[in-house]
Protein backbone atom coordinates (compact mmCIF):
# COMPACT_ATOMS: atom_id res chain seq x y z
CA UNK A 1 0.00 0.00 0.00
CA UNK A 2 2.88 2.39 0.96
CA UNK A 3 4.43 1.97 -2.35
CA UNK A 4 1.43 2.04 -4.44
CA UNK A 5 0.79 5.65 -2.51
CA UNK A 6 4.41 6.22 -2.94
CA UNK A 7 4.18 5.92 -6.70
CA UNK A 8 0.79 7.43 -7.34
CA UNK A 9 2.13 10.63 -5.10
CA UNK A 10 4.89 10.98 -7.66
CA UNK A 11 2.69 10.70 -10.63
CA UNK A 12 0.46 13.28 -9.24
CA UNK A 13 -2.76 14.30 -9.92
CA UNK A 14 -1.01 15.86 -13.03
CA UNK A 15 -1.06 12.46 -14.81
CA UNK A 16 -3.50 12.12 -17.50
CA UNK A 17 -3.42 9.66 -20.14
CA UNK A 18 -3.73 12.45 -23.22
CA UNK A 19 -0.17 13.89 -21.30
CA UNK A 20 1.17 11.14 -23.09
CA UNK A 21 -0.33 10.57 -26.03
CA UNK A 22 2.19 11.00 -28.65
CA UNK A 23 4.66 8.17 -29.38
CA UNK A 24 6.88 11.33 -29.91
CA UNK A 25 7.08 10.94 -25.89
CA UNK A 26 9.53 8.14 -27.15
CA UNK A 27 11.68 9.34 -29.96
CA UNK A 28 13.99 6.25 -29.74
CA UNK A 29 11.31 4.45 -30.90
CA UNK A 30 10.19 5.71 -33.94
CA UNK A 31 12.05 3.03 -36.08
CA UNK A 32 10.40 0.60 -34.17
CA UNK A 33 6.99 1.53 -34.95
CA UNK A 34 7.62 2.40 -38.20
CA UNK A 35 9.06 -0.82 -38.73
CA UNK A 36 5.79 -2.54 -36.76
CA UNK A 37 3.64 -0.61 -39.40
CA UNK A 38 5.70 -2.86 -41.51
CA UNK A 39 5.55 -5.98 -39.67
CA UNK A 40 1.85 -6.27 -38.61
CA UNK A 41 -1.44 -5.91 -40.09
CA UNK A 42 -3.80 -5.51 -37.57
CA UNK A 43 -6.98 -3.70 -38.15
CA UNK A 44 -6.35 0.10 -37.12
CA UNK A 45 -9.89 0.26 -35.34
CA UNK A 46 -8.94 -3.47 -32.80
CA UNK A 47 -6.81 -1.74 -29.57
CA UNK A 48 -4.86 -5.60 -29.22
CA UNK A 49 -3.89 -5.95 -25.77
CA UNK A 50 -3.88 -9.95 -25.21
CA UNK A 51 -0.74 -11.40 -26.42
CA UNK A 52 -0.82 -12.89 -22.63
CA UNK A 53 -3.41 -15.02 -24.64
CA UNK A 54 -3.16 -15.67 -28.48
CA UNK A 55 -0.79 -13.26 -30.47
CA UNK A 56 -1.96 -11.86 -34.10
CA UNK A 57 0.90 -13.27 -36.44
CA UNK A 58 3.32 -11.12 -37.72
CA UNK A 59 2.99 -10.35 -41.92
CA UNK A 60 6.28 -12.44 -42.48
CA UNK A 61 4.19 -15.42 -40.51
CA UNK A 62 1.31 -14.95 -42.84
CA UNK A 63 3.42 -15.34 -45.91
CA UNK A 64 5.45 -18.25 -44.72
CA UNK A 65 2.10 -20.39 -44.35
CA UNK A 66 1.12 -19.22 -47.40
CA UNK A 67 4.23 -20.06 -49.56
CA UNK A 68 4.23 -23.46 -47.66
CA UNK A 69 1.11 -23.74 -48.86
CA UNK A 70 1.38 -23.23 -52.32
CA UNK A 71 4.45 -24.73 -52.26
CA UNK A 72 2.74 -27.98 -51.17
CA UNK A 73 0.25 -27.97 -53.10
CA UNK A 74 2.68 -27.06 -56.04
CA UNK A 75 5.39 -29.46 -55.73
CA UNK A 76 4.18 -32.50 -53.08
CA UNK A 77 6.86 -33.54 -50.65
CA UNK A 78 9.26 -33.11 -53.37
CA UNK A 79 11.23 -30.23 -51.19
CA UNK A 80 11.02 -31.86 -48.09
CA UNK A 81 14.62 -31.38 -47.46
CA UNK A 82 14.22 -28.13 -47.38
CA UNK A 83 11.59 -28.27 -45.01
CA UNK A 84 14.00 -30.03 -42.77
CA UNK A 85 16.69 -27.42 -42.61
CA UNK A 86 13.81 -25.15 -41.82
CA UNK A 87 12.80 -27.40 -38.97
CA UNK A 88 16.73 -27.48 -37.75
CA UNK A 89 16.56 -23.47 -37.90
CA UNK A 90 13.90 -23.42 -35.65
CA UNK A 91 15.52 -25.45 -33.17
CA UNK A 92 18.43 -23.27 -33.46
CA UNK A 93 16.52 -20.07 -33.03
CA UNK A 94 15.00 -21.67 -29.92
CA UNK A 95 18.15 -22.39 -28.36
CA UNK A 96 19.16 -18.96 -28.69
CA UNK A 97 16.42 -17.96 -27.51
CA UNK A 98 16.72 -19.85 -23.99
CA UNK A 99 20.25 -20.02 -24.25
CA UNK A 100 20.20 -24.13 -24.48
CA UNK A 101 23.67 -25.53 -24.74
CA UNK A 102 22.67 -27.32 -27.88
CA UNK A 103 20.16 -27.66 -30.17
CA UNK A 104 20.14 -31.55 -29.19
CA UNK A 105 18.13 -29.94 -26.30
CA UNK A 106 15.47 -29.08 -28.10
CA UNK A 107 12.09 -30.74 -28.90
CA UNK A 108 9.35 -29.56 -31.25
CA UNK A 109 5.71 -30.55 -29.37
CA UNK A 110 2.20 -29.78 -29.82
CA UNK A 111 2.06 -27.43 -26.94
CA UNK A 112 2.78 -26.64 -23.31
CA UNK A 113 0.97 -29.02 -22.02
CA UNK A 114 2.23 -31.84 -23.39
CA UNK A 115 5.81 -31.34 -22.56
CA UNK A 116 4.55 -31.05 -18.95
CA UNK A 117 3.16 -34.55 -19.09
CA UNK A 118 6.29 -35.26 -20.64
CA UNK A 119 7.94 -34.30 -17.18
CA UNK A 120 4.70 -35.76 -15.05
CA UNK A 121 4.74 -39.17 -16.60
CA UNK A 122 8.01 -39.62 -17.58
CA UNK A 123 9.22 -39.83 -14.20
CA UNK A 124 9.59 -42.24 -11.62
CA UNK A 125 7.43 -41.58 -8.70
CA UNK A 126 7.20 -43.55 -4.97
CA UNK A 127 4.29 -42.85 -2.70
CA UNK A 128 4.31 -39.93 -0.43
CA UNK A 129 6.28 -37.77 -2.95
CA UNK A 130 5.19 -34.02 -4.03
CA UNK A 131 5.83 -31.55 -5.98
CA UNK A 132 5.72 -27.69 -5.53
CA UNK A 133 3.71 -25.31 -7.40
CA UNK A 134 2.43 -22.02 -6.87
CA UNK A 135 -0.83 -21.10 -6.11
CA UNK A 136 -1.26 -19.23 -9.57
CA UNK A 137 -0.68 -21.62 -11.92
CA UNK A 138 -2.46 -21.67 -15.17
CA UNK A 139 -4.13 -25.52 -15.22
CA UNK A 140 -1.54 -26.58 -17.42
CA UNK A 141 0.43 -26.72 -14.92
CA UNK A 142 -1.54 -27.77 -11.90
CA UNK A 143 -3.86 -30.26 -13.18
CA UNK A 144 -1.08 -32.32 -14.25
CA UNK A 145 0.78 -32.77 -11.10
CA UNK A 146 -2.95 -33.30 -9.06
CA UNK A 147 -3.49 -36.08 -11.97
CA UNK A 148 -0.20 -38.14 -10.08
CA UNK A 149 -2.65 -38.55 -6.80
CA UNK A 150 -3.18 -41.70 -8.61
CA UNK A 151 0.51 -42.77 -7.53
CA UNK A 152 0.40 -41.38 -3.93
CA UNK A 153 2.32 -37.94 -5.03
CA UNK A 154 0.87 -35.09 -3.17
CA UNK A 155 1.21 -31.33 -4.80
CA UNK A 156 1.80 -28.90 -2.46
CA UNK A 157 0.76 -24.89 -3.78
CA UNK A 158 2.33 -22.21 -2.12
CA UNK A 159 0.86 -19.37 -1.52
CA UNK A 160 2.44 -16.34 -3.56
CA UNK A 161 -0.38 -13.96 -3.69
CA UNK A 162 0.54 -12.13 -0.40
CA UNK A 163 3.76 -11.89 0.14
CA UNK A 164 6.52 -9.88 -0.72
CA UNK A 165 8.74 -12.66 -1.19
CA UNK A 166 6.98 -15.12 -3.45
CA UNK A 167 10.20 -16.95 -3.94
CA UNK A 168 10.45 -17.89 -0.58
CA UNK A 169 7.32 -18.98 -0.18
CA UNK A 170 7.70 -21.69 -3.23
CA UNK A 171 11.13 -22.80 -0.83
CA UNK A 172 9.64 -23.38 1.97
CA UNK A 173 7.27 -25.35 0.39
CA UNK A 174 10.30 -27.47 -0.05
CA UNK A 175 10.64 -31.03 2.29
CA UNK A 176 12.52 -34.11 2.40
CA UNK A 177 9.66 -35.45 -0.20
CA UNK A 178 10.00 -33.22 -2.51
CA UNK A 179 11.17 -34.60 -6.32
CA UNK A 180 10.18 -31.53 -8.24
CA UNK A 181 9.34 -27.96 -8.38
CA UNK A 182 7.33 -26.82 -11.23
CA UNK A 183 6.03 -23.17 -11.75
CA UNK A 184 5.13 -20.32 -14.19
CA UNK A 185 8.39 -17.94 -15.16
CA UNK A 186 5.23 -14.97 -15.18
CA UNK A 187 1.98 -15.78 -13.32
CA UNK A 188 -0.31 -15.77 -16.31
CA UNK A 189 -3.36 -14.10 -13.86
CA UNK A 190 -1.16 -11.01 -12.11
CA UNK A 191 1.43 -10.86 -14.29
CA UNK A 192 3.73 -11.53 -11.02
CA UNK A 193 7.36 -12.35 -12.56
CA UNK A 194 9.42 -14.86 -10.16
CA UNK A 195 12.76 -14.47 -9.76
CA UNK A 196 13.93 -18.06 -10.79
CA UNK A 197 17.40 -18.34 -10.24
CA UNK A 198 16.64 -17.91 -6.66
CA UNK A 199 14.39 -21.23 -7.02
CA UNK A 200 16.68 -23.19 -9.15
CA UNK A 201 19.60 -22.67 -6.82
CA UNK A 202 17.84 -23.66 -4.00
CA UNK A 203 16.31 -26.75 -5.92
CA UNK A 204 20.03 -27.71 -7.64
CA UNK A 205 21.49 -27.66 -4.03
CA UNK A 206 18.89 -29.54 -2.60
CA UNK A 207 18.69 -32.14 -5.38
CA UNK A 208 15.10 -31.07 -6.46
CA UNK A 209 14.28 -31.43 -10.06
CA UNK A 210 13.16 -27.92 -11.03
CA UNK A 211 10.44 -27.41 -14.35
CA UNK A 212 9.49 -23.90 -15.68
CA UNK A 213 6.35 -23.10 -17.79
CA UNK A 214 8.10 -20.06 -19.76
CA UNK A 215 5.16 -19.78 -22.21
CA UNK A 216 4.75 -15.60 -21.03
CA UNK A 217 9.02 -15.25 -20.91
CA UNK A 218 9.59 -16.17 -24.43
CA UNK A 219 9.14 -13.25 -26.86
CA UNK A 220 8.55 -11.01 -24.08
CA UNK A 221 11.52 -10.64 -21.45
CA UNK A 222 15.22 -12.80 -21.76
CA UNK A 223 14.76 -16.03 -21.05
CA UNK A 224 18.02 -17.95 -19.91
CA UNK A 225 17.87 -21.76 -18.66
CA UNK A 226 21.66 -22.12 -17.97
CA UNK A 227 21.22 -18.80 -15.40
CA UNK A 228 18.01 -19.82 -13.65
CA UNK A 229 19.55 -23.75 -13.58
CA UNK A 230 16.38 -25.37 -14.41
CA UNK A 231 16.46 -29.11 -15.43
CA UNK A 232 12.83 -28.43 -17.90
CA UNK A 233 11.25 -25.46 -20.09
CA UNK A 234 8.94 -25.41 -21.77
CA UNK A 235 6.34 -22.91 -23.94
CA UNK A 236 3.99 -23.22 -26.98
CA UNK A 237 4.48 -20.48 -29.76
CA UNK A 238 0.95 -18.90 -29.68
CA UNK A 239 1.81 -16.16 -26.91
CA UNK A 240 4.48 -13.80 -26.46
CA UNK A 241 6.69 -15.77 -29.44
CA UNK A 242 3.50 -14.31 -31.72
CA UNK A 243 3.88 -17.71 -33.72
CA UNK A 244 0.88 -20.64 -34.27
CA UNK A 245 -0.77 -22.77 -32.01
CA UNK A 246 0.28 -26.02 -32.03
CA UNK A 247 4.28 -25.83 -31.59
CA UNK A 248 5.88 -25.80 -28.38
CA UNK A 249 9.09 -26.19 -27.77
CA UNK A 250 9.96 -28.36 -24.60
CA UNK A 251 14.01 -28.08 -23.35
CA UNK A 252 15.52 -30.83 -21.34
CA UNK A 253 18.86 -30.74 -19.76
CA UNK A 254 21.47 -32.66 -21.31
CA UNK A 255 22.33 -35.59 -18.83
CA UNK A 256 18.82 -35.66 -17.37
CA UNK A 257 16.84 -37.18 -20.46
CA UNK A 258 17.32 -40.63 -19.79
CA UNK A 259 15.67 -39.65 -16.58
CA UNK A 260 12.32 -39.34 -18.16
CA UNK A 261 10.45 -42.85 -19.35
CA UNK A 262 9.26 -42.60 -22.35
CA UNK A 263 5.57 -43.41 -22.95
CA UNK A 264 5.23 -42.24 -27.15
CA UNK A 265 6.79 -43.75 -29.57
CA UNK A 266 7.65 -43.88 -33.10
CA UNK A 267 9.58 -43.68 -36.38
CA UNK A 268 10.50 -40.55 -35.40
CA UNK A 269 11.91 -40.30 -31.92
CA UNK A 270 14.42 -43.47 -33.03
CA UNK A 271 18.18 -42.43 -33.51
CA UNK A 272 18.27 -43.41 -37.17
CA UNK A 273 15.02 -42.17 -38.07
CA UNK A 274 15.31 -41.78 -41.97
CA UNK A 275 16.05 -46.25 -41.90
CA UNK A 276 12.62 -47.27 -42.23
CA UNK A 277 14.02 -51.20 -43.26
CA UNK A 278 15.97 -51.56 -40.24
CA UNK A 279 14.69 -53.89 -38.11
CA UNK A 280 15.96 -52.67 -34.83
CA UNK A 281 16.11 -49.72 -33.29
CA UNK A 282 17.10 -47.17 -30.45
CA UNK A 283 15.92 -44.03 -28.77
CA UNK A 284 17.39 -41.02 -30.08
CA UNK A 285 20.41 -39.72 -28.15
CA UNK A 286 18.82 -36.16 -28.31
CA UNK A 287 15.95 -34.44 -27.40
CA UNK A 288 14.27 -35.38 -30.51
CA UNK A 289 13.69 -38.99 -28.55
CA UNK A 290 9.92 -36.72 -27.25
CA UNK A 291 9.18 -36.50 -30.93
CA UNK A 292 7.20 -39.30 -31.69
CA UNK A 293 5.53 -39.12 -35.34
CA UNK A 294 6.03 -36.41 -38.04
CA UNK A 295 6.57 -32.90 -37.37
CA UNK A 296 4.12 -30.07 -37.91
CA UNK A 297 5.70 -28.54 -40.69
CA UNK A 298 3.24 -25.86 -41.12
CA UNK A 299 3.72 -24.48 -37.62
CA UNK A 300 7.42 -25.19 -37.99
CA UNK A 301 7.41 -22.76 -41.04
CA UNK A 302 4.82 -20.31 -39.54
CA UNK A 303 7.33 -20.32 -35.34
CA UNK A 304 10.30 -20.03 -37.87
CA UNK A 305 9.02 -16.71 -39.43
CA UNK A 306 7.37 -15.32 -36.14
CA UNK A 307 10.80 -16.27 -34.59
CA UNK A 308 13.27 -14.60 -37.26
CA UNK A 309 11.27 -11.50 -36.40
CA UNK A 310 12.08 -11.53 -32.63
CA UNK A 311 15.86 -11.52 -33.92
CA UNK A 312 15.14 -9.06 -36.16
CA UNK A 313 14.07 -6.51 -33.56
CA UNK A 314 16.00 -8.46 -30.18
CA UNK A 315 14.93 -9.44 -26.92
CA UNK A 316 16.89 -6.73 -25.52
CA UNK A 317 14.68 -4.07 -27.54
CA UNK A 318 11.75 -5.88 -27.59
CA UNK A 319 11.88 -6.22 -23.46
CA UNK A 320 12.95 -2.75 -22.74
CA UNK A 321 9.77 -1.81 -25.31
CA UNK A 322 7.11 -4.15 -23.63
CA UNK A 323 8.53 -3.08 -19.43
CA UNK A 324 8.00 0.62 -20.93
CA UNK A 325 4.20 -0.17 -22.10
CA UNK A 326 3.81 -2.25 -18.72
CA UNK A 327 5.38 0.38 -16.42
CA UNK A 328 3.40 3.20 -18.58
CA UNK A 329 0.05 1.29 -17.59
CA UNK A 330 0.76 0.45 -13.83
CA UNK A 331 1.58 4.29 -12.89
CA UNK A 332 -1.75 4.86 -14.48
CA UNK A 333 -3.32 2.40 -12.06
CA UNK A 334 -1.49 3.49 -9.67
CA UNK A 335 -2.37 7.23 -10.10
CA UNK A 336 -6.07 6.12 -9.99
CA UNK A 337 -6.14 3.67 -6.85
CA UNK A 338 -9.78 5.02 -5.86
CA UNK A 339 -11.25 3.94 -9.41
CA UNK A 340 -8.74 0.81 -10.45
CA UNK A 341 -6.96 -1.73 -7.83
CA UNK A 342 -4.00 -2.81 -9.43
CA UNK A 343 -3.83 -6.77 -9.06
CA UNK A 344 -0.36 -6.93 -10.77
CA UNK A 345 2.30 -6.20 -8.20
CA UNK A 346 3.93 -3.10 -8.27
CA UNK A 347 7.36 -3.05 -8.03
CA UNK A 348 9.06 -3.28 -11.24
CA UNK A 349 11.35 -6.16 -11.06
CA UNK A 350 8.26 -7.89 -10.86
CA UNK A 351 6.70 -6.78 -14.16
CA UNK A 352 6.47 -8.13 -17.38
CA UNK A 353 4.37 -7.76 -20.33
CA UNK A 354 0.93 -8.23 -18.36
CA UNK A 355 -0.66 -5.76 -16.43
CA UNK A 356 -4.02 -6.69 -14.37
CA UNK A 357 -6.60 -4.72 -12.36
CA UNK A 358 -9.84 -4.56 -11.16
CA UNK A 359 -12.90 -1.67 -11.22
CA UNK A 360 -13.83 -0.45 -7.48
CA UNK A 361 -17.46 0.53 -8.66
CA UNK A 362 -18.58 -2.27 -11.02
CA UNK A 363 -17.35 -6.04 -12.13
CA UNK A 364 -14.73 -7.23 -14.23
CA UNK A 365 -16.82 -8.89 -16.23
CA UNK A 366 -19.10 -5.70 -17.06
CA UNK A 367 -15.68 -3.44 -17.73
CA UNK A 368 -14.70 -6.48 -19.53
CA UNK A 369 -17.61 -6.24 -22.05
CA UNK A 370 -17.40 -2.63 -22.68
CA UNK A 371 -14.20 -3.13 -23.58
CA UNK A 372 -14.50 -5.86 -25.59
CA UNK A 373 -17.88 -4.01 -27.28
CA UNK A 374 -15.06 -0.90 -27.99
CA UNK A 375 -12.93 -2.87 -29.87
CA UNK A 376 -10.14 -3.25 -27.30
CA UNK A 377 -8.99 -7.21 -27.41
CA UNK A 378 -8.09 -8.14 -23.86
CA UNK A 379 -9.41 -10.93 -20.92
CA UNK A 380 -10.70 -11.62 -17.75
CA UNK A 381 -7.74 -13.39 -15.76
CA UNK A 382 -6.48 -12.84 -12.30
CA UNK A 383 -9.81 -11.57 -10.73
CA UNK A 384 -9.53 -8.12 -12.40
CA UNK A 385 -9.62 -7.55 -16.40
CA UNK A 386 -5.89 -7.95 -18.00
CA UNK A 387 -4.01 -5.75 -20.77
CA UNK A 388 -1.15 -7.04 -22.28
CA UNK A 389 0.32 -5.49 -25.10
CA UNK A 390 3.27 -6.73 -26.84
CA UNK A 391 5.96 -3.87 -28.10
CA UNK A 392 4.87 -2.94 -31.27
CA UNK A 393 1.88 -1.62 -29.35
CA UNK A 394 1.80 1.86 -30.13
CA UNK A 395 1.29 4.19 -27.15
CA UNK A 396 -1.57 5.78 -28.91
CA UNK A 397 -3.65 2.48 -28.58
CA UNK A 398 -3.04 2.14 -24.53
CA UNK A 399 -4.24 5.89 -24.30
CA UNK A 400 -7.62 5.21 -26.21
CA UNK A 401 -8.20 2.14 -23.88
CA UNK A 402 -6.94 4.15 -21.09
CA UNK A 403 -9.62 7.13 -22.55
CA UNK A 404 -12.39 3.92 -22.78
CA UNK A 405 -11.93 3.60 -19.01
CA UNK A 406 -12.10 7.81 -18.20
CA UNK A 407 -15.61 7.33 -20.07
């Protein structure tokens, strides 16, 4: 409360969002959104604030599934070799992304979800284990660890929501029983951003397996797995990444794969794949081993484009960009604590791209629908309504939702 006073004192009553209007507030920026005018298509009358959700593709995405397309339909299989070094660029662009040691870290799978039942059901559990999660979790990554009741493993939640010190919280969580710790890199409700090589220490020193849902790090903020010393990543494309639904990249620490039982297999997850006579057979020595059947080409090519575009622009611009629109909204917020509680935390080392509050004098859901009835694209999550524009936002379009909630 003191720092939310703190902050709106300093703002001042002053504060208005027409004060900041222009993007000329920003003059570093005006490559940036010149280039975005480039890069996206969006209609100019949709205010798109919920890339915490489903991003709008990027034009160079568009055109990639379209030229696969065509190309397909063209030409057959006939240049699926050159589909494969397309596939073996996105892998590479991933582990740049999270700073894998190799690419033979890196799996291409359907989603988020399935690379945490990867983790779930590939390893081996006794009675009267548990796990740690928060108590913020998106289902994805709660449900799965409740579904291992059926083997005596307990999941323990910790409670993060009121506490200046969520980190701690998820530690003490910690016991003697304790296999694995599995939580969100940015709650996907409050936008609360962990600090997670706090965690991973504490879980690498105590011999605790430690699992990250990055799916709202990657695209948004830098993302590194080596620094936080996690042992699992994992994040579909759809979100911050502005790629498809549908490919998700899972990362598994070299010297812990063999840890995980497999329970899909396939042609493709063998170690010579492309020998469909032979008739033996052995896992692949690399992460492709959680590929079972035949890649999703189209999302490979549609990730690969969306992907090429984060490099592009960088994570370091892209992050400073998207903590400017975050911290832009939050003093607003903050400035207006008698209309707006602001559900997000404040303190900016725990921001990230998503900013969440709640109306004092009428439901989320009813702000919700006005919103959603003036064009502006966001969601209910979190108890309060939730904004969460990517950086090619331009200012302009926060200040007309900001106007939407003056009226």
């Amino acid at each position: 409360v003191a720092h939310q006073q703190q902050a709106a004192e300093a703002y001042g009553e002053v504060f208005h969002a027409r004060d900041c209007a222009g993007d000329t507030a920003a003059p570093q920026w005006g490559m940036l959104w010149a280039m975005a005018d480039t890069d996206f298509s969006l209609d100019p009358d949709l205010i798109y604030l919920n890339h915490a959700a489903v991003s709008p593709w990027p034009r160079r995405t568009a055109d990639a599934v379209k030229g696969f397309a065509e190309e397909n339909a063209r030409l057959g299989s006939s240049r699926y070799p050159h589909w494969m070094k397309t596939e073996q660029a996105l892998r590479e662009q991933l582990q740049r992304l999270v700073n894998a040691r190799s690419t033979d870290e890196i799996a291409l799978l359907k989603n988020t979800s399935e690379a945490l039942s990867m983790v779930a059901y590939g390893l081996s559990w006794q009675p009267g284990d548990n796990v740690v999660i928060s108590n913020q979790e998106f289902p994805s990554n709660r449900v799965v660890w409740e579904s291992l009741a059926r083997y005596g493993v307990e999941t323990l939640a910790a409670d993060i929501t009121h506490t200046d010190a969520p980190e701690d919280a998820v530690i003490d969580r910690i016991n003697e029983h304790t296999r694995l710790v599995s939580v969100s890199s940015v709650q996907y409700g409050t936008g609360l951003k962990l600090d997670l090589a706090q965690i991973g220490a504490t879980c690498r020193e105590r011999g605790v397996l430690f699992c990250v849902d990055a799916i709202q790090s990657l695209g948004a903020v830098t993302f590194d797995v080596q620094a936080i010393q996690a042992d699992f990543a994992m994040a579909d494309g759809h979100k911050w990444m502005m790629g498809p639904e549908g490919v998700a990249l899972f990362w598994c620490r070299n010297g812990i794969m063999d840890r995980l039982d497999l329970k899909q297999y396939g042609w493709h997850m063998v170690e010579d794949c492309g020998n469909y006579a032979s008739k033996t057979w052995e896992v692949a020595r690399t992460a492709r081993r959680f590929e079972c059947g035949s890649p999703n080409m189209t999302g490979i090519h549609a990730l690969h484009a969306s992907l090429s575009l984060v490099e592009d622009i960088g994570m370091t611009a892209i992050e400073t960009r998207i903590m400017e629109n975050s911290r832009f909204l939050i003093n607003y917020f903050l400035a207006h604590g008698k209309r707006y509680e602001l559900i997000t935390p404040a303190p900016e080392h725990r921001h990230a791209g998503i900013v969440t509050f709640c109306p004092r004098d009428e439901s989320p859901e009813s702000l919700f629908r006005k919103l959603t009835g003036a064009q502006v694209s966001c969601a209910l999550r979190g108890g309060g309504v939730r904004f969460s524009p990517h950086y090619y936002t331009p200012r302009k379009h926060l200040v007309r939702a900001l106007d939407l909630l003056e009226e």
